[in-house]
N, C-alpha and C. Protein backbone atom coordinates (compact mmCIF):
# COMPACT_ATOMS: atom_id res chain seq x y z
N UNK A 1 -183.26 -188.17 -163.61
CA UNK A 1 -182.13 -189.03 -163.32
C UNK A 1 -181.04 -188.96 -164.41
N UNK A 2 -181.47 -187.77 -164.75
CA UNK A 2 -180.13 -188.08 -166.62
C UNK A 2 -178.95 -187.68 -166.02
N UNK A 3 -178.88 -186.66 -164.94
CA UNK A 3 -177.12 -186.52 -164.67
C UNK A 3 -176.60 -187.78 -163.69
N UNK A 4 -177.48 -188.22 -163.28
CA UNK A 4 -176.28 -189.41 -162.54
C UNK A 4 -175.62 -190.27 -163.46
N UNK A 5 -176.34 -190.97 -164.37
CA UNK A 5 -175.70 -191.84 -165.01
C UNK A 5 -174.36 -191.36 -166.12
N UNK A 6 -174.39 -189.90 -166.25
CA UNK A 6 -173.49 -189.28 -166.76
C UNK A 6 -172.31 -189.11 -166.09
N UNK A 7 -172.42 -188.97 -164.77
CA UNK A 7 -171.87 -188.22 -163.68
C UNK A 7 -170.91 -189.92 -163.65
N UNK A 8 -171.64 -190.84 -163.26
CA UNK A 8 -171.20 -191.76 -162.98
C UNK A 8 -170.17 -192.32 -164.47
N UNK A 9 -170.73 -192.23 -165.47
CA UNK A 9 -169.73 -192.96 -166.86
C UNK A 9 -168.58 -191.65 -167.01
N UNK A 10 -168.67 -190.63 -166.68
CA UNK A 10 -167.51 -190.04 -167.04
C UNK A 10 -166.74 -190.38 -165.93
N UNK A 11 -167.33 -190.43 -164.84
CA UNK A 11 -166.13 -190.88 -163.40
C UNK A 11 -165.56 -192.46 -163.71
N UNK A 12 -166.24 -192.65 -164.50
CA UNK A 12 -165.81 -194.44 -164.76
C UNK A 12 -164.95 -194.40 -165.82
N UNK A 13 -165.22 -193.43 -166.55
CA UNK A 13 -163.87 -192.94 -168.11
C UNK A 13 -162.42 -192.10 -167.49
N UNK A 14 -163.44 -191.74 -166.54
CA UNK A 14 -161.46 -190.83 -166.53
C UNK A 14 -160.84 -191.71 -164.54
N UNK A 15 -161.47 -192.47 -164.72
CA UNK A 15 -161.22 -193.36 -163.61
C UNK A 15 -160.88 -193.07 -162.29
N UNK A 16 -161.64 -191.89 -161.81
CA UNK A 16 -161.73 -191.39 -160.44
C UNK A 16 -162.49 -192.58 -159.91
N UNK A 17 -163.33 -193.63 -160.37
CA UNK A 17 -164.10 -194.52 -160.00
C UNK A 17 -163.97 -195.43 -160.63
N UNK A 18 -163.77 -196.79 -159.65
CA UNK A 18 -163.59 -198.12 -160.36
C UNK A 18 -164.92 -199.30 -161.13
N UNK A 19 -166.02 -198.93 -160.14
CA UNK A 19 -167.38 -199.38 -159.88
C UNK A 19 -168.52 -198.17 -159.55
N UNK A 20 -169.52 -198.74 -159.95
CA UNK A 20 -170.77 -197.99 -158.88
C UNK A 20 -171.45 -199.01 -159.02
N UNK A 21 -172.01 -198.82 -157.95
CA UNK A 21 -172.72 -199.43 -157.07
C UNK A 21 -174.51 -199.36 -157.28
N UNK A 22 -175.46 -200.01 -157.49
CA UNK A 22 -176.49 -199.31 -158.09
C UNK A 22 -177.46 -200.11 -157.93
N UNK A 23 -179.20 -199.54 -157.18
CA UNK A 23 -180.35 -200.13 -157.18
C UNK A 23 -180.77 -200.09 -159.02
N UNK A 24 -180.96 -200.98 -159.18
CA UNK A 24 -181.46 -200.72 -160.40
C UNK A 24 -183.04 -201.31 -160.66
N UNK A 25 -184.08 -200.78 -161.34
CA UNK A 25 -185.23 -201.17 -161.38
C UNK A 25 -185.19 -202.17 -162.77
N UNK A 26 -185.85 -203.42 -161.85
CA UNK A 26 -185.94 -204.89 -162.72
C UNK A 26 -184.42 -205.41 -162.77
N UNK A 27 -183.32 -205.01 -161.92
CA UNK A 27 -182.42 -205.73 -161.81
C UNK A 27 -181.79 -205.67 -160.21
N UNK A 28 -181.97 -204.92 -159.40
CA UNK A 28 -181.90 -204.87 -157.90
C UNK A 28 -180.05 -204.60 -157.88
N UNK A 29 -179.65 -205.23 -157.01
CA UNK A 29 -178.00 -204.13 -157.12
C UNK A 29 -177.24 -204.64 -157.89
N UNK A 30 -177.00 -203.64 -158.64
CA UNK A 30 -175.92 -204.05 -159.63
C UNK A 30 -174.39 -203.35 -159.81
N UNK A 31 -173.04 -204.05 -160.15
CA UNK A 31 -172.10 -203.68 -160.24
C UNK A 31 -171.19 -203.34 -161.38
N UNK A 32 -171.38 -202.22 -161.51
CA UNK A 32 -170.84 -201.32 -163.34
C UNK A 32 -169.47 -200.96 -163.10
N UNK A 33 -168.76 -201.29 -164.27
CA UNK A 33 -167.57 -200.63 -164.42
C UNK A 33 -167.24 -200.22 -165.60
N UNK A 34 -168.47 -200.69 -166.56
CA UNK A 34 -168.05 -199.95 -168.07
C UNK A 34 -169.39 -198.97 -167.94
N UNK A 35 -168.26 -197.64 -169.07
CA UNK A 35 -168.80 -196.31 -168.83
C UNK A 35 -170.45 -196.68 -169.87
N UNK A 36 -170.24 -197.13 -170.76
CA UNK A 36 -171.08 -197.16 -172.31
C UNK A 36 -172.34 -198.36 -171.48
N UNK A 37 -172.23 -199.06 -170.33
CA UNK A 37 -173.27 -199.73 -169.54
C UNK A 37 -174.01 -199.21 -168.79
N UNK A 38 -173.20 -198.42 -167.66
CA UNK A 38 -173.23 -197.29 -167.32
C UNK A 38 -174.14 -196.10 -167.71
N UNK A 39 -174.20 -195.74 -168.94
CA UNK A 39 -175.43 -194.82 -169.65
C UNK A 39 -176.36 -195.66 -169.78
N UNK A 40 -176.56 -196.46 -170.26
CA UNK A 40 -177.41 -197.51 -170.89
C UNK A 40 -178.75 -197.82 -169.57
N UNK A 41 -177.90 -197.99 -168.28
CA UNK A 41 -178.51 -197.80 -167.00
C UNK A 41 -179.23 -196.97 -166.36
N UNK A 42 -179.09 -195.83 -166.78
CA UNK A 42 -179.54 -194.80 -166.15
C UNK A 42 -180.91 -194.58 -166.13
N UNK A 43 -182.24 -194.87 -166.96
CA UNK A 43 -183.13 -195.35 -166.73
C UNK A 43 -183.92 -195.76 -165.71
N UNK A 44 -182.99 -197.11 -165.52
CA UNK A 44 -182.98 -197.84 -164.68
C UNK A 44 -183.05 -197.37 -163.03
N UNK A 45 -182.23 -196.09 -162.73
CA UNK A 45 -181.55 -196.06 -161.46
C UNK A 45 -183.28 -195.87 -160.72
N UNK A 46 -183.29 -196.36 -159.22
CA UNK A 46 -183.74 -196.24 -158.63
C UNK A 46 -183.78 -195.96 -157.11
N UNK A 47 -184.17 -195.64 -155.73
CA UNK A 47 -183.98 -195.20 -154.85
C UNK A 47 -184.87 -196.13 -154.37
N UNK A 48 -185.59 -197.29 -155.05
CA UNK A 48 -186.45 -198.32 -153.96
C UNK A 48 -185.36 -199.54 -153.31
N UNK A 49 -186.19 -199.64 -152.08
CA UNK A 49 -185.76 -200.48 -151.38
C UNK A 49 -185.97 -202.37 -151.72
N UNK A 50 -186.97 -202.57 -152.98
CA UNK A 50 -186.96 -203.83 -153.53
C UNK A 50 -187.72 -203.42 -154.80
N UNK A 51 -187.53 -204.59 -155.58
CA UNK A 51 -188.12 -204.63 -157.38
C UNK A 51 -188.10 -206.16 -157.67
N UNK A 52 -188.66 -206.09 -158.48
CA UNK A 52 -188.69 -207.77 -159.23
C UNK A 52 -187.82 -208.21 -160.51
N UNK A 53 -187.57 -208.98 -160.94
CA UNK A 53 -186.80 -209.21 -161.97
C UNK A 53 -187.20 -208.57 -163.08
N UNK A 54 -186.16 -207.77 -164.07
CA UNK A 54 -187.12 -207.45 -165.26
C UNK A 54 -186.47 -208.26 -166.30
N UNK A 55 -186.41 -209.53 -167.02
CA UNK A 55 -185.85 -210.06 -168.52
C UNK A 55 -184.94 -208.54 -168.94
N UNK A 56 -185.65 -207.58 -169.80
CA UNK A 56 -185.21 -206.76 -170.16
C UNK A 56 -184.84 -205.97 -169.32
N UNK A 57 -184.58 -205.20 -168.70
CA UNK A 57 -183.80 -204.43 -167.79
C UNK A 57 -182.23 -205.03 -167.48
N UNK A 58 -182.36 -206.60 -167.41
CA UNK A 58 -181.58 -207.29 -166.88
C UNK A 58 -180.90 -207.40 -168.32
N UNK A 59 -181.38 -207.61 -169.23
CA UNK A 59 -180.85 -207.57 -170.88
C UNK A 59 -179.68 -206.64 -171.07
N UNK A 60 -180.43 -205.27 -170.73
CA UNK A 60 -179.51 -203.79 -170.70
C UNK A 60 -178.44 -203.84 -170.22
N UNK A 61 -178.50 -204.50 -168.48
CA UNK A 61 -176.90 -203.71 -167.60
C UNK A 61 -176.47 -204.93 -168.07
N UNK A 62 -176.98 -206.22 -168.36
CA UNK A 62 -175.68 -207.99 -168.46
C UNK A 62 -176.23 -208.41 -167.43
N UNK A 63 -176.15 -209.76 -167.17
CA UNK A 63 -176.41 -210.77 -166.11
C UNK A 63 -175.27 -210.71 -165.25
N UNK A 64 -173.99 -210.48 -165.79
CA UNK A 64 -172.53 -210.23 -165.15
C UNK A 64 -172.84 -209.13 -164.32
N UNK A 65 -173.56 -208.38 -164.44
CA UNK A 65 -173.36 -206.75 -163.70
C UNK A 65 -174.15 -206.78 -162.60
N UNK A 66 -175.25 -207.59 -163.01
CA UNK A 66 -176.35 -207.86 -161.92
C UNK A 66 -175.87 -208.96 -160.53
N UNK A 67 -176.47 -208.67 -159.32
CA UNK A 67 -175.35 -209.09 -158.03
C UNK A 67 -176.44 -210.48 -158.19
N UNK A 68 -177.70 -210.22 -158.57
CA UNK A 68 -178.72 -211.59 -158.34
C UNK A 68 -179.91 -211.41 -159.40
N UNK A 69 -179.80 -211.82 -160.68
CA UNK A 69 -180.55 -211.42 -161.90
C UNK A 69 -182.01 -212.44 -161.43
N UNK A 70 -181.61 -213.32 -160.37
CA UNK A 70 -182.68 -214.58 -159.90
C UNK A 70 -183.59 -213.85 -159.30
N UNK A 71 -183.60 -213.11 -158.61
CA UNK A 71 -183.92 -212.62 -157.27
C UNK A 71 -184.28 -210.47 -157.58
N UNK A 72 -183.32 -209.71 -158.18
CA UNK A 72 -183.45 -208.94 -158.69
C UNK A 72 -183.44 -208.34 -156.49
N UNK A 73 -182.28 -208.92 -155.59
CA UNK A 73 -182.48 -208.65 -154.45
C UNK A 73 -181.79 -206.95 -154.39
N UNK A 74 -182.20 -206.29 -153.68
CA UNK A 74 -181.79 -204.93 -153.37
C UNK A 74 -180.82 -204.89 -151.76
N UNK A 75 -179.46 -204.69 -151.83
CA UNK A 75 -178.28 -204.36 -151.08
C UNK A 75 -177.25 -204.06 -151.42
N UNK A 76 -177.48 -202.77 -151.79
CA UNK A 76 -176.08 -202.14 -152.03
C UNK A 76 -174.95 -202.13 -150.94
N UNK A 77 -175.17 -202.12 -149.80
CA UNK A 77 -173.86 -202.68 -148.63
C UNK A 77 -173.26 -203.26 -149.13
N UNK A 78 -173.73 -204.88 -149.48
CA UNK A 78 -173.54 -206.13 -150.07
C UNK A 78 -172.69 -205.84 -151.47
N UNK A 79 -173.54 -205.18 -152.13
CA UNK A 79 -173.13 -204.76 -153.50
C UNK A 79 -171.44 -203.88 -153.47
N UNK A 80 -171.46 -203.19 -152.23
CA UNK A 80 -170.02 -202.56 -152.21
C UNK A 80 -168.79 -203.73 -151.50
N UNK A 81 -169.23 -204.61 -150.66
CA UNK A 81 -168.50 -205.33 -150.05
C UNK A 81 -167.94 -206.52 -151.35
N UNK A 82 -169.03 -206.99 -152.15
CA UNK A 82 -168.52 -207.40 -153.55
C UNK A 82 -167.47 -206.96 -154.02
N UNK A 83 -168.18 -205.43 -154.32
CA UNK A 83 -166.70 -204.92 -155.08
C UNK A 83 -165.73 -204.68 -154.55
N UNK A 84 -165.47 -204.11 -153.43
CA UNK A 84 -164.58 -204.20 -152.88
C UNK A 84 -163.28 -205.54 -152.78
N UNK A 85 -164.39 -206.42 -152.25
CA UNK A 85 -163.83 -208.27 -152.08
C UNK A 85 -162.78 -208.00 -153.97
N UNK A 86 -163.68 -207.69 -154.55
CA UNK A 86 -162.66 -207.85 -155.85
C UNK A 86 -161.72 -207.21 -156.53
N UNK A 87 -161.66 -206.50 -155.26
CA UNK A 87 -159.86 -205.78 -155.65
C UNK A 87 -160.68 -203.79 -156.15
N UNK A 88 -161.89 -203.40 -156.23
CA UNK A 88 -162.52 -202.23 -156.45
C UNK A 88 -161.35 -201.19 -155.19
N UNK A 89 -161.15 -200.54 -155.36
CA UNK A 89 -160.59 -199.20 -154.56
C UNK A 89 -161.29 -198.10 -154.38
N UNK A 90 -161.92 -197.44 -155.28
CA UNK A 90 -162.44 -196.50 -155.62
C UNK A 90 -163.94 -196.28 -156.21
N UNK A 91 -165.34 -196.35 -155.13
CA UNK A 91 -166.02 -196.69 -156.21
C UNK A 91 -167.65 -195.35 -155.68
N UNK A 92 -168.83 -195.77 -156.42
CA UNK A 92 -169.70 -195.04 -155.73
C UNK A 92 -170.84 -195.75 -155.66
N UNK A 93 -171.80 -194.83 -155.17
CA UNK A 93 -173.06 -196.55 -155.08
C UNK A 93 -174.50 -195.02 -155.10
N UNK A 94 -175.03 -195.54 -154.60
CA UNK A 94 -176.56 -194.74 -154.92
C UNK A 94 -177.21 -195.42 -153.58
N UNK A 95 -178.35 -194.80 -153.32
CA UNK A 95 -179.31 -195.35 -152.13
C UNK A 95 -180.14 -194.78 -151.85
N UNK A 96 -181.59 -194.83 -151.49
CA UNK A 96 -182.44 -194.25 -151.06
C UNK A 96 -182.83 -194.56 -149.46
N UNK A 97 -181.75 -194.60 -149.00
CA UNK A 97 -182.37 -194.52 -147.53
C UNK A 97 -180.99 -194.36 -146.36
N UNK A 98 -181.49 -193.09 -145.32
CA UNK A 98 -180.44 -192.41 -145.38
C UNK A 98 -179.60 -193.64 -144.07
N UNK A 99 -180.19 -194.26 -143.76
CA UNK A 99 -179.38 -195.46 -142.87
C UNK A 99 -178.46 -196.48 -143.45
N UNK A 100 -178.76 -196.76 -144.94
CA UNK A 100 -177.74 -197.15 -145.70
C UNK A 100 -176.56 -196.26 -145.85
N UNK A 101 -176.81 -195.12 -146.21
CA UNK A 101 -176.08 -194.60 -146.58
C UNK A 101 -174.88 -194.21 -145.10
N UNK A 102 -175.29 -193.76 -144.10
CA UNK A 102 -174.61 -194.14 -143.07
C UNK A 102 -173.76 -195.12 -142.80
N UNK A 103 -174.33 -196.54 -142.56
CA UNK A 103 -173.82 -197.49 -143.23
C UNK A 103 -172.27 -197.47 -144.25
N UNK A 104 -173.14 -197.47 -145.42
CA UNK A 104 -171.53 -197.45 -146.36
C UNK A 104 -170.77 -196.09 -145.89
N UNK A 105 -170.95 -195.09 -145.25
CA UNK A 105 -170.25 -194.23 -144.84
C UNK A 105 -169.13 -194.40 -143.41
N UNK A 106 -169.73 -195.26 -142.68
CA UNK A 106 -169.37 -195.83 -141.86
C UNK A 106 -168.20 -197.10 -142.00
N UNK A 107 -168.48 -197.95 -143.28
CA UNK A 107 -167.65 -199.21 -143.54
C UNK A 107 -166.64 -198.69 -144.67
N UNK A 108 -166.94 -197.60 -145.47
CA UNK A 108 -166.28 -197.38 -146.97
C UNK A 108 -165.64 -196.29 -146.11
N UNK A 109 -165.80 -195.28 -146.00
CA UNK A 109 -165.04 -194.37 -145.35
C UNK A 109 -165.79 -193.17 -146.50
N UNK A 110 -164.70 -191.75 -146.15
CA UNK A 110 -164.98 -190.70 -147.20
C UNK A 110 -163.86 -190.94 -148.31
N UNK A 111 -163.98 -192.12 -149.27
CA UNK A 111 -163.23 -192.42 -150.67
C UNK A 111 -164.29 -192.83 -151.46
N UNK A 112 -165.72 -193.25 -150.63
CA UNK A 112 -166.50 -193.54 -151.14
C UNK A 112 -167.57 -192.23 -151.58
N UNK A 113 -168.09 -192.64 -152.94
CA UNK A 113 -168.90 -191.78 -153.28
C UNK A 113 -170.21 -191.76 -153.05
N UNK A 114 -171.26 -191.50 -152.40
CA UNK A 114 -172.68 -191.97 -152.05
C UNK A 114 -173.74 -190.93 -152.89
N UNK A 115 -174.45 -191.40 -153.87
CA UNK A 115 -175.38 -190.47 -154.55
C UNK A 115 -176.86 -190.85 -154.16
N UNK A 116 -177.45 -189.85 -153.22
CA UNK A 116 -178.75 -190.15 -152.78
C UNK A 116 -179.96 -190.49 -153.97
N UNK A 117 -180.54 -191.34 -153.79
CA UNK A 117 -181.61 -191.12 -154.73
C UNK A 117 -183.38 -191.17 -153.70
N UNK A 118 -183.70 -190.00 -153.58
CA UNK A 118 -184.47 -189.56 -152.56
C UNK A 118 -186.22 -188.93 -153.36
N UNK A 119 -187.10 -189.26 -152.54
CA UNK A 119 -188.51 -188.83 -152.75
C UNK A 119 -188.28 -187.50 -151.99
N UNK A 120 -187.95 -186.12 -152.31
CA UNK A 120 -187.76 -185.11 -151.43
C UNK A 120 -188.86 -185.03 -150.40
N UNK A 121 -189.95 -184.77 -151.21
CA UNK A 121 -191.36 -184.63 -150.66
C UNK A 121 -191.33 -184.27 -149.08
N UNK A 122 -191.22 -185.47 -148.63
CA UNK A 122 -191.16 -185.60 -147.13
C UNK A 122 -190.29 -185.73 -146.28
N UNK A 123 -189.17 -185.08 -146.78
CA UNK A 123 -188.28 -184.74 -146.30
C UNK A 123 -187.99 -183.08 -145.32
N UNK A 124 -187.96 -183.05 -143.78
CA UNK A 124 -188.00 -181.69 -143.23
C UNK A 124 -186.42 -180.92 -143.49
N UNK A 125 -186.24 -179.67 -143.20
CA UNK A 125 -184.77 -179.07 -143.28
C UNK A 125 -184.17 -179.80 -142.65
N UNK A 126 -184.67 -180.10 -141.35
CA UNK A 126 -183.70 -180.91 -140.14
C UNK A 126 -183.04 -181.92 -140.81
N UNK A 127 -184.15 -183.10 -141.96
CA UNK A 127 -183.81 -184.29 -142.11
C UNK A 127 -182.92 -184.21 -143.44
N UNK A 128 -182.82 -182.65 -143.75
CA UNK A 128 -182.00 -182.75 -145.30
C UNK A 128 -180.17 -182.42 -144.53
N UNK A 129 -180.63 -181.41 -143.47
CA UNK A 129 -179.47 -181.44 -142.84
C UNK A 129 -178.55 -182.53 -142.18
N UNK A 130 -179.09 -183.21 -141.88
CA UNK A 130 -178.45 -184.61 -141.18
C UNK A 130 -178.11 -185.44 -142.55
N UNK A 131 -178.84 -185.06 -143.39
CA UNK A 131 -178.31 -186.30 -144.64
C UNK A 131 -177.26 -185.59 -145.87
N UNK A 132 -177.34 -184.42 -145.54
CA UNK A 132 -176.17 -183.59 -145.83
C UNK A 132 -174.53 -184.09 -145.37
N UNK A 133 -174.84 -184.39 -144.04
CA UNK A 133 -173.43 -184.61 -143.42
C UNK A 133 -173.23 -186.17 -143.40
N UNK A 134 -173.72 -186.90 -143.23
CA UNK A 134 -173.79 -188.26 -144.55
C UNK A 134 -173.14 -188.28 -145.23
N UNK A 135 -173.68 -187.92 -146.40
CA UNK A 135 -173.79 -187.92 -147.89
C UNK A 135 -172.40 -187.23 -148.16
N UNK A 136 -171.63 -186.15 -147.80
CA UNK A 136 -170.45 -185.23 -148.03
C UNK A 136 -169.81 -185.47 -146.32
N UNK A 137 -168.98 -186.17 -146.53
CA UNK A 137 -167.75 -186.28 -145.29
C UNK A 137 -167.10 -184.98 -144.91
N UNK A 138 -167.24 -184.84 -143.74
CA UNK A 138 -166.29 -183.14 -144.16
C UNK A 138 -165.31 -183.63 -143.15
N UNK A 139 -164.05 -183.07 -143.09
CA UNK A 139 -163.14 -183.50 -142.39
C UNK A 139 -163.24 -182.78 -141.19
């Protein structure tokens, strides 16, 4: 997971991206806009669909960054409609499941950035192909 969180703080430094969007483990979705938090996170990133609160985890990204530090709830939809609601333009999010990602592809449009975070394993060609065209909007 070391290039996403890179991928993501330099897009947050040279401001192709306002936010990302992010499952995070022991903090559930969280909303980053500083690059130097941003690294600090990366650890963290995860592709599960729920987690529990972590004290420390939650220490790392801020209680500010976290969408529910109570709850440690997992919805990045939610998590983009936040940012968005707060004036965000430009942002990216992460997800492990390719119906979300549809989803924000569907409501965000192709401005949005979607970075899979996937168990390949069991994944067939068919099902990498369909999440191919997802994941990269082609016009």
């Amino acid at each position: 997971m070391t290039d996403i969180p890179e991928l993501l703080a330099q897009s947050l430094e040279d401001r192709s991206i306002e936010a990302a969007v992010l499952c995070l483990k022991g903090c559930g979705t969280s909303i980053i806009n500083d690059p130097a938090v941003m690294r600090m996170a990366g650890p963290f990133i995860t592709g599960a669909d729920c987690t529990v609160p972590d004290e420390e985890a939650i220490s790392v990204v801020g209680d500010d960054n976290v969408m529910d530090p109570e709850t440690a709830k997992v919805d990045n939809v939610e998590g983009l409609c936040v940012a968005y609601d707060s004036g965000v333009h430009r942002a990216a999010a992460t997800t492990g499941s390719i119906k979300e990602a549809q989803m924000m592809r569907d409501m965000f449009g192709s401005d949005l950035l979607i970075i899979g975070v996937f168990d390949w394993t069991f994944f067939s060609p068919l099902r990498m192909q369909n999440l191919s065209h997802i994941l990269v909007k082609r016009s």
